[in-house]
ModelCIF file with pLDDT and N, C-alpha, C, O atoms, coordinates in Angstrom:
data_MODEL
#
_entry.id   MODEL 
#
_entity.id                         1 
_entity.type                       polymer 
_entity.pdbx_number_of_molecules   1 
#
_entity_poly.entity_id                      1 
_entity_poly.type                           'polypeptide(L)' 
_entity_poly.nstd_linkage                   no 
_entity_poly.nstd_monomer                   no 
_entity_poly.pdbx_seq_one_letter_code       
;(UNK)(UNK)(UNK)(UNK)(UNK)(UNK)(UNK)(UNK)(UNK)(UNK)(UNK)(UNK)(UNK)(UNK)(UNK)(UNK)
(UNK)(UNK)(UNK)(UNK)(UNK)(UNK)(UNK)(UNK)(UNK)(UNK)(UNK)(UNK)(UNK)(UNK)(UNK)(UNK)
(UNK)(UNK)(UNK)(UNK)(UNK)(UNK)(UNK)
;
_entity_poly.pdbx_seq_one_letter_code_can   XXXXXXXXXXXXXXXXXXXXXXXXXXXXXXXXXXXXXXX 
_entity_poly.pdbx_strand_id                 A 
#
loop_
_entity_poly_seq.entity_id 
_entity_poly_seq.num 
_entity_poly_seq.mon_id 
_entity_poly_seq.hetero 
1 1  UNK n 
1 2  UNK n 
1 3  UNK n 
1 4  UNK n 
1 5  UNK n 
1 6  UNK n 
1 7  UNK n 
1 8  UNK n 
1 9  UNK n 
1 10 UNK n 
1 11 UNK n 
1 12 UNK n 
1 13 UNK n 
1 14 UNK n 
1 15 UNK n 
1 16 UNK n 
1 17 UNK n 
1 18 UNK n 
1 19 UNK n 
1 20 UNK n 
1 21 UNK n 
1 22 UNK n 
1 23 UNK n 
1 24 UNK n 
1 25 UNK n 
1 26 UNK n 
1 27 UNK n 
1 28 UNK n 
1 29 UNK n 
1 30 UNK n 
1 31 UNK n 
1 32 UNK n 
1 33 UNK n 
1 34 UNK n 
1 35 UNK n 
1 36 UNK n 
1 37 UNK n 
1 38 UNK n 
1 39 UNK n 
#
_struct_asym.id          A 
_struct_asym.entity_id   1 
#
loop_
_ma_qa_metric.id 
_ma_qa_metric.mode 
_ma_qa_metric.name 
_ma_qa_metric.software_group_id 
_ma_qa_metric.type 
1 global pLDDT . pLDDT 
2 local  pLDDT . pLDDT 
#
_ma_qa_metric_global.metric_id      1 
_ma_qa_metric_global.metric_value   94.08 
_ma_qa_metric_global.model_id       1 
_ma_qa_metric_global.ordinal_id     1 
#
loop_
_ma_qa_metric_local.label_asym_id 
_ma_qa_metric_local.label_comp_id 
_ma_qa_metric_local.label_seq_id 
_ma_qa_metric_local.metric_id 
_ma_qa_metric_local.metric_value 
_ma_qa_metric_local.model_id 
_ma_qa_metric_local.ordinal_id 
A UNK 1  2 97.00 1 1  
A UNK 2  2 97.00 1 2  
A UNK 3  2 98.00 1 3  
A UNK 4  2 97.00 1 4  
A UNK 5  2 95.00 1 5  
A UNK 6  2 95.00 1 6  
A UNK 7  2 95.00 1 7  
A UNK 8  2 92.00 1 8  
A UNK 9  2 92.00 1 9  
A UNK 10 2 91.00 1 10 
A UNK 11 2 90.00 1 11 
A UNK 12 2 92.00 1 12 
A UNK 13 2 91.00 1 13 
A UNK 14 2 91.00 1 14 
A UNK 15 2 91.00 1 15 
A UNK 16 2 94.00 1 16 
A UNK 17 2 95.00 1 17 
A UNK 18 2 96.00 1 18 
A UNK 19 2 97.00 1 19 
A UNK 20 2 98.00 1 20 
A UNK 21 2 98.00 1 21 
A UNK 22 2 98.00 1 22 
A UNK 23 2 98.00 1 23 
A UNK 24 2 97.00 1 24 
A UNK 25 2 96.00 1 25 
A UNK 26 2 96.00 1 26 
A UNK 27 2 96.00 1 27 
A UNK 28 2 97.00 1 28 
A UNK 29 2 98.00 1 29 
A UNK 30 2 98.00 1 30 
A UNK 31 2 98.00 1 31 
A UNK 32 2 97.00 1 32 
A UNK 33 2 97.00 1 33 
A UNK 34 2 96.00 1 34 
A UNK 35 2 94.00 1 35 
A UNK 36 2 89.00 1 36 
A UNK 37 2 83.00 1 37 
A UNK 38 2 79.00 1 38 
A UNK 39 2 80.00 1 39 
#
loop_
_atom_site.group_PDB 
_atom_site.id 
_atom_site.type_symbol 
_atom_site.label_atom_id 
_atom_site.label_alt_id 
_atom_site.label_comp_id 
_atom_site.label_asym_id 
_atom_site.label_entity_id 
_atom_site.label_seq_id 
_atom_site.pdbx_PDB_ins_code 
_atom_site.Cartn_x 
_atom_site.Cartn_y 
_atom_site.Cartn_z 
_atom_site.occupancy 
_atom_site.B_iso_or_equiv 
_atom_site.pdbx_formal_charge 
_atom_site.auth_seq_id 
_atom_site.auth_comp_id 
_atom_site.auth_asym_id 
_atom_site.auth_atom_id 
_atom_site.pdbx_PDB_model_num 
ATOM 1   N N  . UNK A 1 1  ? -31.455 -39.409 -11.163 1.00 97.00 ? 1  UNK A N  1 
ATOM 2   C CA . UNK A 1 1  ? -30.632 -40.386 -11.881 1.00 97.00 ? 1  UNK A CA 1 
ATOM 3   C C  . UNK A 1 1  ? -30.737 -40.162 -13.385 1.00 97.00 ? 1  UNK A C  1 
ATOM 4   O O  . UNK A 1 1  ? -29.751 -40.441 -14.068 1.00 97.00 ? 1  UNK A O  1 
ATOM 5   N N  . UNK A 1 2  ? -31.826 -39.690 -13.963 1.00 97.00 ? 2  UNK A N  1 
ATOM 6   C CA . UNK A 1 2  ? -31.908 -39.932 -15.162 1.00 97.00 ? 2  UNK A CA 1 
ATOM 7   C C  . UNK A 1 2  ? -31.558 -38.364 -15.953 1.00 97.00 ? 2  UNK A C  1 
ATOM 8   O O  . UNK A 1 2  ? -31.694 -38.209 -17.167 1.00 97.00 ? 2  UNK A O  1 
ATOM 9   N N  . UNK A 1 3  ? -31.042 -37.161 -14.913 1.00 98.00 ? 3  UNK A N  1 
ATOM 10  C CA . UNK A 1 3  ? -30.465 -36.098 -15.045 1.00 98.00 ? 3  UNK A CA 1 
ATOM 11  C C  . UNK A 1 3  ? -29.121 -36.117 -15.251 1.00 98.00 ? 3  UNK A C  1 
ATOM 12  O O  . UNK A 1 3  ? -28.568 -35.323 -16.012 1.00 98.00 ? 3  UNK A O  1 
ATOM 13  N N  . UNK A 1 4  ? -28.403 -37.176 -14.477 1.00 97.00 ? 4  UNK A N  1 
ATOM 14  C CA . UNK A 1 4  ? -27.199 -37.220 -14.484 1.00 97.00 ? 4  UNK A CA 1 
ATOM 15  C C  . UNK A 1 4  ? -26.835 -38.655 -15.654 1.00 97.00 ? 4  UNK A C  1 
ATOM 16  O O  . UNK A 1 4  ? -25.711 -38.690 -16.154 1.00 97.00 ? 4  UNK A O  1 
ATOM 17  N N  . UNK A 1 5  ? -27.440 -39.307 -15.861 1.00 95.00 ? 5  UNK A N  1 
ATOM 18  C CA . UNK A 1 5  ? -27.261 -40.012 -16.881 1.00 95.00 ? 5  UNK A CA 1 
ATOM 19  C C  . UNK A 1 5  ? -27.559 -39.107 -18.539 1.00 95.00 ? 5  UNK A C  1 
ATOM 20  O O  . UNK A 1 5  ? -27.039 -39.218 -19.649 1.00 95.00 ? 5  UNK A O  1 
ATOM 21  N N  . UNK A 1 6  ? -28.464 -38.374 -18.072 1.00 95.00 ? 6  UNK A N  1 
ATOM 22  C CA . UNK A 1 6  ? -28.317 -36.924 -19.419 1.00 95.00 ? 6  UNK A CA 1 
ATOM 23  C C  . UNK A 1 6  ? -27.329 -35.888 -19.857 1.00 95.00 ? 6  UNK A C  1 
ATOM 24  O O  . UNK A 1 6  ? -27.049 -35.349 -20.928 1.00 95.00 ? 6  UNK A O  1 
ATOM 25  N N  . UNK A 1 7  ? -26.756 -35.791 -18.176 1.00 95.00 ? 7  UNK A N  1 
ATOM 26  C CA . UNK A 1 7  ? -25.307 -35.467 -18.504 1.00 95.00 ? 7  UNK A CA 1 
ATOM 27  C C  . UNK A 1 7  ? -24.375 -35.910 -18.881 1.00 95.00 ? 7  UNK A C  1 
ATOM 28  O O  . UNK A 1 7  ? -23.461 -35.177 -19.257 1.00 95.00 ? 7  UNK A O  1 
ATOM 29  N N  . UNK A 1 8  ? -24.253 -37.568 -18.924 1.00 92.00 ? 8  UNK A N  1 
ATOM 30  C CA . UNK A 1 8  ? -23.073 -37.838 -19.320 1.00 92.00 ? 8  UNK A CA 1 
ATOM 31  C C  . UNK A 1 8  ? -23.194 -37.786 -20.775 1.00 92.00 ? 8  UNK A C  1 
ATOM 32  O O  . UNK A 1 8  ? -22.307 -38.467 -21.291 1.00 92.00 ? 8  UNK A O  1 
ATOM 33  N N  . UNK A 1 9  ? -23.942 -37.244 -21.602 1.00 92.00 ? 9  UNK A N  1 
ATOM 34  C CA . UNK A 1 9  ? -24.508 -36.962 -23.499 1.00 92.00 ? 9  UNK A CA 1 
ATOM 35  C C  . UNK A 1 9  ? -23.600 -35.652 -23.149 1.00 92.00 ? 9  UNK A C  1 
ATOM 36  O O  . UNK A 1 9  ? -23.287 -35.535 -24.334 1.00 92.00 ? 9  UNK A O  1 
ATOM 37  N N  . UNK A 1 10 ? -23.043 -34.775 -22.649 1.00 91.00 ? 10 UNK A N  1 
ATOM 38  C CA . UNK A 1 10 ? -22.858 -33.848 -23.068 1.00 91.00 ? 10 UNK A CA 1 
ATOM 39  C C  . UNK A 1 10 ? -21.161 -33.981 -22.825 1.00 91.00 ? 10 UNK A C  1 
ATOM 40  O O  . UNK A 1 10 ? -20.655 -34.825 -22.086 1.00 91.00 ? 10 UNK A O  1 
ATOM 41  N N  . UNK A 1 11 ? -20.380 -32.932 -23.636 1.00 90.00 ? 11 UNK A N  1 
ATOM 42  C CA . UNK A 1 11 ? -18.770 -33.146 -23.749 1.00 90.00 ? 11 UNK A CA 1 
ATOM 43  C C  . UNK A 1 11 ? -18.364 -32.356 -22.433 1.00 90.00 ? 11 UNK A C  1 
ATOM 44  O O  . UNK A 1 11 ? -18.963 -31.414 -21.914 1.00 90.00 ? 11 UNK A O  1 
ATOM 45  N N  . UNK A 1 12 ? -16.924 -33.123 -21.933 1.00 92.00 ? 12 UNK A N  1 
ATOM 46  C CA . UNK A 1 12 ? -16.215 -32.183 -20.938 1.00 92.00 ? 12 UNK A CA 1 
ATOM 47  C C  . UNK A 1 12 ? -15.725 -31.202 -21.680 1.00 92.00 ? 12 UNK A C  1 
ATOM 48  O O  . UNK A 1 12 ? -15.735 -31.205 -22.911 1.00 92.00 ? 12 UNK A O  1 
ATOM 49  N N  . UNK A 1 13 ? -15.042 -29.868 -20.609 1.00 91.00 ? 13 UNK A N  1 
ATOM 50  C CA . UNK A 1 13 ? -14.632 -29.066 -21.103 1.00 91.00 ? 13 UNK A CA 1 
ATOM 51  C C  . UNK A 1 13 ? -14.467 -27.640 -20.208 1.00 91.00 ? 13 UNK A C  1 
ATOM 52  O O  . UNK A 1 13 ? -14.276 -27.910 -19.022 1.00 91.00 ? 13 UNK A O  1 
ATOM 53  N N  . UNK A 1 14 ? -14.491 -26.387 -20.449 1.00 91.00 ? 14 UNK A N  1 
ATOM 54  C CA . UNK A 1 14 ? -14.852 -25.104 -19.775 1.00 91.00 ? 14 UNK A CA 1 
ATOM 55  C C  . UNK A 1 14 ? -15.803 -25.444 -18.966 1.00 91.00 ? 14 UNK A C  1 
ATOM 56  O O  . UNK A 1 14 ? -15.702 -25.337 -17.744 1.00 91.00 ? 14 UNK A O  1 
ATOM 57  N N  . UNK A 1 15 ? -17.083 -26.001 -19.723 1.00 91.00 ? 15 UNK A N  1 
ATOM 58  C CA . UNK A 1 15 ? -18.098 -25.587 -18.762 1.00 91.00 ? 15 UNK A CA 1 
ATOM 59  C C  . UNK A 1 15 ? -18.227 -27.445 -17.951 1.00 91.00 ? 15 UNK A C  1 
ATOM 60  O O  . UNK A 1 15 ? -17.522 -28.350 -18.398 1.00 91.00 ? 15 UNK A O  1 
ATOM 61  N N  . UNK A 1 16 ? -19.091 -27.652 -16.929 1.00 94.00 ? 16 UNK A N  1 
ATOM 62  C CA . UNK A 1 16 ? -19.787 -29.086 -16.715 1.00 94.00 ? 16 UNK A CA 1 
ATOM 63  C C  . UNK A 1 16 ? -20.625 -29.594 -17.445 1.00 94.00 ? 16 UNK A C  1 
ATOM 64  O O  . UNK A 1 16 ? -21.186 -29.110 -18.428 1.00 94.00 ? 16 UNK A O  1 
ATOM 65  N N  . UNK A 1 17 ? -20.765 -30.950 -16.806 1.00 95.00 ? 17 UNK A N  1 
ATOM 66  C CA . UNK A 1 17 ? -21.476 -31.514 -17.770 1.00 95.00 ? 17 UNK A CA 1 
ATOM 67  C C  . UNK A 1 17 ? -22.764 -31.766 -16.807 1.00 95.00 ? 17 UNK A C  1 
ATOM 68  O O  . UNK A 1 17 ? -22.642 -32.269 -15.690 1.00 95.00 ? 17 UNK A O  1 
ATOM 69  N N  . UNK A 1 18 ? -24.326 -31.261 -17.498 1.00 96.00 ? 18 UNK A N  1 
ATOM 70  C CA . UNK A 1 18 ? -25.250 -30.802 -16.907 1.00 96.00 ? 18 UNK A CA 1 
ATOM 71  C C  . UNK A 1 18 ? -26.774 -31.505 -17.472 1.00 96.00 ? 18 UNK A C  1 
ATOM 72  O O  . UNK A 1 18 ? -27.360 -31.279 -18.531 1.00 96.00 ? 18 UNK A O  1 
ATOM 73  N N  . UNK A 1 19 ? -27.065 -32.211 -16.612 1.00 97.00 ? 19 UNK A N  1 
ATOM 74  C CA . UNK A 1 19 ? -28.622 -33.087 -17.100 1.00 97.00 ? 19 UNK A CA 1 
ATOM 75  C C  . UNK A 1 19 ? -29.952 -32.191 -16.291 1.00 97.00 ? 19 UNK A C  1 
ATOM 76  O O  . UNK A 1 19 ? -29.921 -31.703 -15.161 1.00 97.00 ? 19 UNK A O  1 
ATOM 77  N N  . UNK A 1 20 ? -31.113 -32.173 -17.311 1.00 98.00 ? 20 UNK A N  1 
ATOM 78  C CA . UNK A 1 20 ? -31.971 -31.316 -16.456 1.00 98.00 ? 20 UNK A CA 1 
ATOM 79  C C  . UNK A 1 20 ? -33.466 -32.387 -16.873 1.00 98.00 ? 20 UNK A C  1 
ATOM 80  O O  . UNK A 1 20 ? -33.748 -32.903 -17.954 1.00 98.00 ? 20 UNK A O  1 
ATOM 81  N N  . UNK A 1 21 ? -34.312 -32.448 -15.363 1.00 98.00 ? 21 UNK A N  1 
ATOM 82  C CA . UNK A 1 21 ? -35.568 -33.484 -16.230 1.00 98.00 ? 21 UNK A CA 1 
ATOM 83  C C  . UNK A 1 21 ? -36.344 -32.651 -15.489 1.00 98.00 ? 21 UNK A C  1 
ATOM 84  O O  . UNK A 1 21 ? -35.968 -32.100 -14.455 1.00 98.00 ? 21 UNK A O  1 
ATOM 85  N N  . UNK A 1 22 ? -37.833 -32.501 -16.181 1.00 98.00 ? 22 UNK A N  1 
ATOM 86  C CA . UNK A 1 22 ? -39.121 -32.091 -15.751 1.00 98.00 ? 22 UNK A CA 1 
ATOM 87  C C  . UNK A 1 22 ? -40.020 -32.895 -15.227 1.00 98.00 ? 22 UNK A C  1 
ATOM 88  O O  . UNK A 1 22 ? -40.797 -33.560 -15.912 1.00 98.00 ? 22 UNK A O  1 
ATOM 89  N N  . UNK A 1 23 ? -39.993 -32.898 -14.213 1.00 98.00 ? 23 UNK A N  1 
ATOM 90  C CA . UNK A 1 23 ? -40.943 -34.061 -13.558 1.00 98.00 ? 23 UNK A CA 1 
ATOM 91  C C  . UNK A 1 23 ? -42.258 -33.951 -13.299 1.00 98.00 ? 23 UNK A C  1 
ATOM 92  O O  . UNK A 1 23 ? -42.389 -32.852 -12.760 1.00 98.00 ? 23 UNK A O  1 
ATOM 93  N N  . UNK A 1 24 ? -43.588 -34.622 -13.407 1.00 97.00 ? 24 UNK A N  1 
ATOM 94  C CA . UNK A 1 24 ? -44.557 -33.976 -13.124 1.00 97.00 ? 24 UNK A CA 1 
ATOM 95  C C  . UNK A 1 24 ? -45.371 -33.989 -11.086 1.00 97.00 ? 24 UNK A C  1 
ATOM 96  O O  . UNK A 1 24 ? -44.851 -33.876 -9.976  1.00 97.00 ? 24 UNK A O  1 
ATOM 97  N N  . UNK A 1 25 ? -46.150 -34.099 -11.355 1.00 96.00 ? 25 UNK A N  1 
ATOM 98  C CA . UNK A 1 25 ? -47.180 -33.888 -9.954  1.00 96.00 ? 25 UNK A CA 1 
ATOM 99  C C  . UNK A 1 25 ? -47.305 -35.361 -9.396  1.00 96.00 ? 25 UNK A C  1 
ATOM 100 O O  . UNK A 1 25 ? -47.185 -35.828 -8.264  1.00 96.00 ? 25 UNK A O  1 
ATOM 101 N N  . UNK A 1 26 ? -47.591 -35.908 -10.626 1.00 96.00 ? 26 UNK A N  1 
ATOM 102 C CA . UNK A 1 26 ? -47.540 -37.185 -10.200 1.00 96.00 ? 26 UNK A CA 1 
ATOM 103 C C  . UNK A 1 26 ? -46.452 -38.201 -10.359 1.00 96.00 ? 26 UNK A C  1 
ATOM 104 O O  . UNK A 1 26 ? -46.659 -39.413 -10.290 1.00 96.00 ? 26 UNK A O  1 
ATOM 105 N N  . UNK A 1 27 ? -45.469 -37.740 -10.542 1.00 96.00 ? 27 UNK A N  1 
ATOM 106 C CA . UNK A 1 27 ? -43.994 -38.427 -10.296 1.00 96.00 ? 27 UNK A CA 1 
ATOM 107 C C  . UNK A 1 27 ? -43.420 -39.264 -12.139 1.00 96.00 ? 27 UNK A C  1 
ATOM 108 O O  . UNK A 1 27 ? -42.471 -39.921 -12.567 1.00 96.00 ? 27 UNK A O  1 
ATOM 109 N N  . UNK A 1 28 ? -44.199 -38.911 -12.458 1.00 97.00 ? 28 UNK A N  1 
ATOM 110 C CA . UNK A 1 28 ? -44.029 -38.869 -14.118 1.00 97.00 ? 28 UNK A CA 1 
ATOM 111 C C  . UNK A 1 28 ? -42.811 -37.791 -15.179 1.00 97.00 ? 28 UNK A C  1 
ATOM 112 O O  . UNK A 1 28 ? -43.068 -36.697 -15.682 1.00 97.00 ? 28 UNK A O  1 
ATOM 113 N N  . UNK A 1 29 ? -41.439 -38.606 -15.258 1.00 98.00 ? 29 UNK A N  1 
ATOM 114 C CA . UNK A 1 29 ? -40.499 -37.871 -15.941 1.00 98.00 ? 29 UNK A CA 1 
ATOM 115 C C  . UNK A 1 29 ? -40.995 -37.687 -17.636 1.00 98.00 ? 29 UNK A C  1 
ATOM 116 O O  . UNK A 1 29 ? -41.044 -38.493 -18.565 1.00 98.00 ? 29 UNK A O  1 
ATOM 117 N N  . UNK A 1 30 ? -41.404 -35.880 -17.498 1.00 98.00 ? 30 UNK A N  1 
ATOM 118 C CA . UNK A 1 30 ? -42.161 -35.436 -18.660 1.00 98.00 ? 30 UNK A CA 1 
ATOM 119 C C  . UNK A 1 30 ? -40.608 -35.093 -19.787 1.00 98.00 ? 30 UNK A C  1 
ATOM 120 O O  . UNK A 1 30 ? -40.692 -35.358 -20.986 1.00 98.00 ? 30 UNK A O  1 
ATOM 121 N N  . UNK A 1 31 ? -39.816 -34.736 -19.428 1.00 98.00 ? 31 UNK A N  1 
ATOM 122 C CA . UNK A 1 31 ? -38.804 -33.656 -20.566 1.00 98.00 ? 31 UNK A CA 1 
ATOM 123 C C  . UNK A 1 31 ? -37.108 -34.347 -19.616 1.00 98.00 ? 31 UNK A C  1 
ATOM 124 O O  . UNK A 1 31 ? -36.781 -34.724 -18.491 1.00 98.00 ? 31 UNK A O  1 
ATOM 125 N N  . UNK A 1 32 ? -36.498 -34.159 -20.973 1.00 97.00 ? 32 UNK A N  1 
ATOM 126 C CA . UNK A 1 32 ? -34.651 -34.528 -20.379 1.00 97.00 ? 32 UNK A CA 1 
ATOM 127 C C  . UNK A 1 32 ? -33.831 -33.947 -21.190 1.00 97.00 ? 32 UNK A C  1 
ATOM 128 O O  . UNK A 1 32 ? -33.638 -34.351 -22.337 1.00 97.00 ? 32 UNK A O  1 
ATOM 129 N N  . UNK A 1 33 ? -33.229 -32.876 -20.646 1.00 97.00 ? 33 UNK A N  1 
ATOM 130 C CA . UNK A 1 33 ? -32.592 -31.712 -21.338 1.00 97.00 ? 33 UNK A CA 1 
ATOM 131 C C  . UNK A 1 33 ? -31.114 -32.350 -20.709 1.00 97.00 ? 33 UNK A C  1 
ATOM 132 O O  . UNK A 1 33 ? -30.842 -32.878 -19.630 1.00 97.00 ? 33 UNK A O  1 
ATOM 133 N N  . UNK A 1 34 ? -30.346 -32.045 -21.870 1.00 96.00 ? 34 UNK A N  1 
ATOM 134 C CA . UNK A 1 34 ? -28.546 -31.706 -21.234 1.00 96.00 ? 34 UNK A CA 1 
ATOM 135 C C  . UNK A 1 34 ? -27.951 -30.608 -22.236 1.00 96.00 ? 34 UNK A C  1 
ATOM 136 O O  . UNK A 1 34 ? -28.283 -30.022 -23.266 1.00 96.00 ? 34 UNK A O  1 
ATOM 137 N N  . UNK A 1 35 ? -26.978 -30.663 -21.423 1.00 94.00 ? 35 UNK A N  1 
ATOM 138 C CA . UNK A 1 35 ? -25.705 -29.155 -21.762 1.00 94.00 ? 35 UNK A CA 1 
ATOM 139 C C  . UNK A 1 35 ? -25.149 -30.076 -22.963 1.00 94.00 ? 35 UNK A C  1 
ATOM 140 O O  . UNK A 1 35 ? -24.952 -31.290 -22.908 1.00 94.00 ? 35 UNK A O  1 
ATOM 141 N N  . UNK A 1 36 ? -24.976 -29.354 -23.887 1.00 89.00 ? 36 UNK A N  1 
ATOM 142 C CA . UNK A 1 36 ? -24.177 -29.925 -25.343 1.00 89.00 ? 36 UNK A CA 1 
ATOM 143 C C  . UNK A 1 36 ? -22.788 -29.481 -25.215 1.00 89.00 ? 36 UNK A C  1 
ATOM 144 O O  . UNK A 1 36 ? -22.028 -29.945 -26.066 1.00 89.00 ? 36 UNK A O  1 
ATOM 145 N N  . UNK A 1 37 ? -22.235 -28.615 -24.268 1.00 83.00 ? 37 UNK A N  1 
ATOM 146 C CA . UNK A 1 37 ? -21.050 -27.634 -24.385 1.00 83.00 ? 37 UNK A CA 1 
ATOM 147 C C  . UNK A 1 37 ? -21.087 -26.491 -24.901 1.00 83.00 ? 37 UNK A C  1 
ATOM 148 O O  . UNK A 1 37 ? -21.965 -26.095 -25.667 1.00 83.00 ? 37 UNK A O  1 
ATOM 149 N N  . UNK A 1 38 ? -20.017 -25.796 -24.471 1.00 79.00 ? 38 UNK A N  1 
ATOM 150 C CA . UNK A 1 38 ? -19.683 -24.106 -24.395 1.00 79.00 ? 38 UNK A CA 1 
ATOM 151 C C  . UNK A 1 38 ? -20.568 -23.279 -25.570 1.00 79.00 ? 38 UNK A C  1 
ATOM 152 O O  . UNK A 1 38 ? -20.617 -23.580 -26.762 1.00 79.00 ? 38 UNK A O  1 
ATOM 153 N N  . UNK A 1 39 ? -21.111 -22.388 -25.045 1.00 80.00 ? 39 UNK A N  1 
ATOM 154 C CA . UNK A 1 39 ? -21.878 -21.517 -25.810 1.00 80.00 ? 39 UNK A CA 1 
ATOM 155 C C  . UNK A 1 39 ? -23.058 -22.618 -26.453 1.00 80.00 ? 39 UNK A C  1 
ATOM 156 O O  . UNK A 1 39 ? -23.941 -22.206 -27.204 1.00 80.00 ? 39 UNK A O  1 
#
């Protein structure tokens, strides 16, 4: 959920719009990356 709520930060366009989170061992969301757009 909180990948795809990271995606919606990024613009439509060519490419999708793309949320990425690092989760740990113990179920702890460490990092929340998204796609900014093309190139």
């Amino acid at each position: 959920r909180a990948a795809l709520e990271a995606a919606r930060r990024g613009i439509r366009g060519a490419n999708p719009v793309v949320g990425a989170v690092i989760l740990s061992a113990a179920g702890e969301i460490l990092h929340v990356g998204h796609h900014r757009g093309a190139g």
